[in-house]
Protein backbone atom coordinates (compact mmCIF):
# COMPACT_ATOMS: atom_id res chain seq x y z
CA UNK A 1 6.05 -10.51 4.96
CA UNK A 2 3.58 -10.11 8.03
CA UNK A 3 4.61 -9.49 11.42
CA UNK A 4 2.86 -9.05 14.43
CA UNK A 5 2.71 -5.53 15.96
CA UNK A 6 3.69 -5.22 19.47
CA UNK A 7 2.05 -3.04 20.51
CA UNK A 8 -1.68 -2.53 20.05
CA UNK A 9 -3.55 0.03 22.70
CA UNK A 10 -7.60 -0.86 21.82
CA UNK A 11 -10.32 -1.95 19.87
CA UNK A 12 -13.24 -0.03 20.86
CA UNK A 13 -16.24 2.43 20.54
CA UNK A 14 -16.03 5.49 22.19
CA UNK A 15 -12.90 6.11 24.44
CA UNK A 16 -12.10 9.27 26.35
CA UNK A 17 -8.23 10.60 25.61
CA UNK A 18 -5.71 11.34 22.94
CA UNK A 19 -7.54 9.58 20.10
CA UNK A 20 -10.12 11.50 17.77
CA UNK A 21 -13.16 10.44 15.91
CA UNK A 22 -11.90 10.47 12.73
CA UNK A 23 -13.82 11.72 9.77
CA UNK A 24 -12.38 13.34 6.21
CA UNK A 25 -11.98 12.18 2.80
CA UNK A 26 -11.37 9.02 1.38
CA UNK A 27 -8.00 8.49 -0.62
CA UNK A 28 -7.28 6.18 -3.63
CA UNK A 29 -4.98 3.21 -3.40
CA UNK A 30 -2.75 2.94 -6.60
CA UNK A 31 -0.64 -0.31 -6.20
CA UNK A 32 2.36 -0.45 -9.03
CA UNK A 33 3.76 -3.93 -9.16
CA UNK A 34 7.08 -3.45 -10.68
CA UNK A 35 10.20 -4.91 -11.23
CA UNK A 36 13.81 -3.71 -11.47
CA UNK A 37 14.24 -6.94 -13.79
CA UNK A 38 11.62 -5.48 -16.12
CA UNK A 39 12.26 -3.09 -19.34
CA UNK A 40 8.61 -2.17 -19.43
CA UNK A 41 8.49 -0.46 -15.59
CA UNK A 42 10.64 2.80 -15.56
CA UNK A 43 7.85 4.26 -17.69
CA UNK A 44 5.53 3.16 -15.18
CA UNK A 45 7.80 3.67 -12.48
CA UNK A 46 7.79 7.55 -13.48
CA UNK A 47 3.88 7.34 -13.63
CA UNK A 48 4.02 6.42 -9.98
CA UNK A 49 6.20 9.09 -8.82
CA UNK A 50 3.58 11.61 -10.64
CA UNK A 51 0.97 9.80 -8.82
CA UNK A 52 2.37 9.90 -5.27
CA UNK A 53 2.10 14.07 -5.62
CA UNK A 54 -1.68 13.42 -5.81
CA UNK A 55 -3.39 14.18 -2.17
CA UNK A 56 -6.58 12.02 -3.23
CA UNK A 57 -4.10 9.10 -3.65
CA UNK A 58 -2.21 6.66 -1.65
CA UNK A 59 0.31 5.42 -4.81
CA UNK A 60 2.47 2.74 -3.59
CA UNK A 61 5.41 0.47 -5.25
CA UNK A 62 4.91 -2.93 -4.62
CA UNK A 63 8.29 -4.28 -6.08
CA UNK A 64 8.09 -8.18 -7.19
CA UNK A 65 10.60 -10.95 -6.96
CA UNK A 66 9.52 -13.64 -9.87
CA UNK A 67 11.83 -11.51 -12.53
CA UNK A 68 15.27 -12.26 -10.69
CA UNK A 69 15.94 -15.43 -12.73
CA UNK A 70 16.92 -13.23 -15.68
CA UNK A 71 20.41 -11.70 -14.26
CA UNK A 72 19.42 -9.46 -11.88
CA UNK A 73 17.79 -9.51 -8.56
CA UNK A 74 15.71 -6.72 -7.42
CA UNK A 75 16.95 -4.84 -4.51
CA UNK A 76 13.60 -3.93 -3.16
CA UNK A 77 11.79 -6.93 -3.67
CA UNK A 78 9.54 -8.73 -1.44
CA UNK A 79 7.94 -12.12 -2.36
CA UNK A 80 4.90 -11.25 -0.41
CA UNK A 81 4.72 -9.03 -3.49
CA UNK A 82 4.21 -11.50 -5.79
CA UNK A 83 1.77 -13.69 -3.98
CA UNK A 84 -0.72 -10.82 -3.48
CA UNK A 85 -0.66 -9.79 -6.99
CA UNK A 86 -1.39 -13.54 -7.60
CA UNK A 87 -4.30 -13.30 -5.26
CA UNK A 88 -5.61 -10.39 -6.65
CA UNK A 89 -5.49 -12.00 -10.21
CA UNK A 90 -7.23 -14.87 -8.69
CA UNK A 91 -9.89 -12.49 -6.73
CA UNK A 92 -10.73 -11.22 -9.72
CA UNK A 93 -10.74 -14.47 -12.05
CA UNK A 94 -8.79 -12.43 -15.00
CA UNK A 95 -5.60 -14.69 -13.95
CA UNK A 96 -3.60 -11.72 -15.59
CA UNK A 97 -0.17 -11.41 -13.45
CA UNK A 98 2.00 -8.40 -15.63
CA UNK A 99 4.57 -6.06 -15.11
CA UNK A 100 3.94 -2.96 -15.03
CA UNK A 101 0.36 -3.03 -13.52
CA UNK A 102 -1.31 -1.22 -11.28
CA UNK A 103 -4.28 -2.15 -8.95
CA UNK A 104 -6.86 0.04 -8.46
CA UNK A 105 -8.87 0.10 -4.44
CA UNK A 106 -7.91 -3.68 -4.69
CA UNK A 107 -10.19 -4.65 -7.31
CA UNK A 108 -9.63 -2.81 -10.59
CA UNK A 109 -6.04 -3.36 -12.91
CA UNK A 110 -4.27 -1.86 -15.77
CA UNK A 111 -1.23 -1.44 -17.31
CA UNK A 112 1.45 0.75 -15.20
CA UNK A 113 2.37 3.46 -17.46
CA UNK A 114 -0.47 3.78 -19.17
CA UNK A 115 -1.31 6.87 -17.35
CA UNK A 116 -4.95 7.46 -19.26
CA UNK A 117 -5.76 4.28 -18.38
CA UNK A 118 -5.28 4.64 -14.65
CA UNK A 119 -6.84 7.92 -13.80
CA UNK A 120 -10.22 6.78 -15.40
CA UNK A 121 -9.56 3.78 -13.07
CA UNK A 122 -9.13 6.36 -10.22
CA UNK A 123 -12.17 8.50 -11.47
CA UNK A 124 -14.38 5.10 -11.58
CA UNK A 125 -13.21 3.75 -7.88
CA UNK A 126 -13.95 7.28 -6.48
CA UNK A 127 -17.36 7.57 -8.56
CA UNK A 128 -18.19 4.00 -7.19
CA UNK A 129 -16.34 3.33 -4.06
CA UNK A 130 -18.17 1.13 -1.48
CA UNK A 131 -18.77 2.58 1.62
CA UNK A 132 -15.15 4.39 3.21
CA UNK A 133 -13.91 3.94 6.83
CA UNK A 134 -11.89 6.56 7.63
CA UNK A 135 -8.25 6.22 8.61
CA UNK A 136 -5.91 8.99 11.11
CA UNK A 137 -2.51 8.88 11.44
CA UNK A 138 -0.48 10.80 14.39
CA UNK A 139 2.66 10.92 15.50
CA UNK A 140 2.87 11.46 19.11
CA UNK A 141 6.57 11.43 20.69
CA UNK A 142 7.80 8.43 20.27
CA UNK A 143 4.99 6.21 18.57
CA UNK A 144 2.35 6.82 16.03
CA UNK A 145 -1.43 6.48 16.75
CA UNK A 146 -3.78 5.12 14.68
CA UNK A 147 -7.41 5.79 14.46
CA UNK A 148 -9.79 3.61 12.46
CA UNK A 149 -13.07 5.07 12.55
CA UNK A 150 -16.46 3.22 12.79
CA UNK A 151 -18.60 2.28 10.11
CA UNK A 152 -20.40 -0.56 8.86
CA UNK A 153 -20.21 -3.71 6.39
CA UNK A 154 -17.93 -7.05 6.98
CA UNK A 155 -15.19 -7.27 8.86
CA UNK A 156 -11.91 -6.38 7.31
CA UNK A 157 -8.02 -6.93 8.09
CA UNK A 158 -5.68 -3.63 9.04
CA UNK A 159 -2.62 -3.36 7.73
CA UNK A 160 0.46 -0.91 8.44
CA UNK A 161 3.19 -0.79 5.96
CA UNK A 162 6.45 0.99 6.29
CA UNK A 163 7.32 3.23 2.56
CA UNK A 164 10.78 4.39 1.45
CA UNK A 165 9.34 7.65 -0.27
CA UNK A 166 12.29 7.27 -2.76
CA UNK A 167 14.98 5.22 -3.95
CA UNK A 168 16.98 5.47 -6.54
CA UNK A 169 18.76 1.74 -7.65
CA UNK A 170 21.68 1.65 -10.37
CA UNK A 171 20.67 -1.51 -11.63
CA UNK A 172 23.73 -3.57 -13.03
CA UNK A 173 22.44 -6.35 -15.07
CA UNK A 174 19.56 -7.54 -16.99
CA UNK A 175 17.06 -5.41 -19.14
CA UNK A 176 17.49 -2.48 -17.48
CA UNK A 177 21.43 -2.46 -16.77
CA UNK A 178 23.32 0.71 -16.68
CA UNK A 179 20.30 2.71 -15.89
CA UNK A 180 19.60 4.74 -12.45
CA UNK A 181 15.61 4.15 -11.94
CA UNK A 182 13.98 6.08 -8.74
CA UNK A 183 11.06 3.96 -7.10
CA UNK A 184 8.58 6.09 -5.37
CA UNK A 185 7.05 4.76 -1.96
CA UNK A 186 8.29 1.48 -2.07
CA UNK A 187 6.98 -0.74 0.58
CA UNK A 188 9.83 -2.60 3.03
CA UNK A 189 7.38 -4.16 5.39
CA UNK A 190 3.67 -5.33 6.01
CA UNK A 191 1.90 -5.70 9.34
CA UNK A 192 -1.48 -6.85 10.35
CA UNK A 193 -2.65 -4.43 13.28
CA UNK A 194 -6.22 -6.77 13.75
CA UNK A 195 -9.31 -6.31 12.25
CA UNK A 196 -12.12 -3.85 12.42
CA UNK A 197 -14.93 -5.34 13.17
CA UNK A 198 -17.32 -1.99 12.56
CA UNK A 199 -16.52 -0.48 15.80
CA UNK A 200 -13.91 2.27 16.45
CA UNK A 201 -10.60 0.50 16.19
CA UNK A 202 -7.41 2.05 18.36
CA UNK A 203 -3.91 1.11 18.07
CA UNK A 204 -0.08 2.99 18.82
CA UNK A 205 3.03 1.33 17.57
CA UNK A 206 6.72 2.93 18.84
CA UNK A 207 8.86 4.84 15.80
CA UNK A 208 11.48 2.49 16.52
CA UNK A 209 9.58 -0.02 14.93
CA UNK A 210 9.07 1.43 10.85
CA UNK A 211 12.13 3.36 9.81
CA UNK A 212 14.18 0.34 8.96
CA UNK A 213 15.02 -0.63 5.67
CA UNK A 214 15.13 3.21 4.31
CA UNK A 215 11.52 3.54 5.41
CA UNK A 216 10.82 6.94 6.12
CA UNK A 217 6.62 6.80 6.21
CA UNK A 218 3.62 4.79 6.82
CA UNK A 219 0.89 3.82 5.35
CA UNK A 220 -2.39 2.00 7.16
CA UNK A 221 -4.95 0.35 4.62
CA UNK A 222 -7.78 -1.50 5.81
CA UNK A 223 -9.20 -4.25 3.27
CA UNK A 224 -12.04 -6.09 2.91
CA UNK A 225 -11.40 -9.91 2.19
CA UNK A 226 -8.05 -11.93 3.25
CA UNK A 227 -4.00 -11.93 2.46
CA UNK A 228 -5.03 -15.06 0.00
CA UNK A 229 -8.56 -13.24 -1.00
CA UNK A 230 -7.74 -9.52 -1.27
CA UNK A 231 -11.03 -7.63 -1.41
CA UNK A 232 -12.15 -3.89 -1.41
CA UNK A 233 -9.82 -1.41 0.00
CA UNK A 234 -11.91 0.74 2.45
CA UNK A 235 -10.01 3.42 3.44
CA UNK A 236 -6.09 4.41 3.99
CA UNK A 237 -3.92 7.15 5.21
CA UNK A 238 -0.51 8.16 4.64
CA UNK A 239 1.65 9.63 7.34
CA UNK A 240 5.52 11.12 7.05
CA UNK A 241 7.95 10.15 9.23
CA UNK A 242 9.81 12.92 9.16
């Protein structure tokens, strides 16, 4: 689900005040589709969690909603879920739609808890990544800044989502009934902030704002392509709330 922020500061090159250059390393993005409907995702699900420890990574739960028919519907779910795992089948012309799997940067997949399988994914995106644009998060009093630095290459959507760093669900019916599974950085919302367009991109959104829906972080991920067209991932950051 995409809302509008309201409240966006700039878009521009250099600007004198509160907001720095930005410059630093560039993190992974590891995103678990997963499904409390699903026997096959607390393995993964515990993968994640592992992941989410790992400073080079931004590991995210992207819970889906197409498994609900089967008895039980998944209290994290969002359907926007399952459309951009569709479109990122579709981007990459494999048509494979699974859970668990992970997506790697936005353009490499594997299975969830196949935990081999994913850090060679992770060693291959960081051996190969195309060229980063670095991503600061701030909190300052009441609102966060954001700082997307320049760069060059196409123009590419920013997003902010709001992350529940952990949830644990006692999940009642269906292939997974009786059991307590923790979800690690589950996503409750998306927002598009604009789109970078190469230069220095500047935005602040109030606090008030992300810590619904247990969110208690943020995340920022800027990404080549479209919502329907997902392309490269091109840099993200990952900021605490607390």
């Amino acid at each position: 689900m995409l809302t509008r922020p309201l409240l966006i500061l700039a878009a521009l090159t250099a600007i004198a005040g509160p907001f720095p250059v930005v410059a630093g390393e560039t993190k992974t993005v590891v995103e678990l589709f997963t499904s409390q409907g699903c026997s096959s995702c607390p393995a993964a699900d515990k993968v994640l969690g592992e992941l989410a420890k790992n400073q080079r990574v931004v590991a995210l739960s992207l819970p889906v909603d197409y498994w609900d028919y089967l008895g039980w519907r998944d209290t994290l779910a969002l359907h926007a879920h399952s459309m951009r795992q569709k479109a990122y089948a579709d981007a990459r012309g494999d048509r494979q739609v699974y859970t668990p799997q992970v997506v790697i940067n936005g353009v490499a997949q594997a299975i969830g808890s196949d935990r081999g399988a994913i850090m060679s994914a992770i060693a291959t995106a960081e051996a190969n990544r195309v060229p980063a644009i670095p991503v600061a998060l701030k909190k300052n009093g009441d609102k966060i800044d954001i700082v997307v630095g320049a760069g060059t290459g196409m123009r590419a959507p920013v997003f902010l989502l709001t992350v529940a760093s952990e949830t644990a669900v006692d999940i009642g019916r269906g292939e997974n009934r009786g059991k307590t599974v923790s979800y690690f950085n589950a996503v409750r919302t998306w927002r598009r902030l604009g789109e970078w367009n190469g230069a220095q991109m500047l935005a602040s959104v109030p606090l008030s704002e992300m810590t619904g829906s247990g969110a208690d972080s943020v995340v920022v991920i800027v990404q080549a392509g479209s919502v329907e067209v997902p392309g490269p991932i091109r840099g993200a950051a990952h900021l605490s709330l607390h």
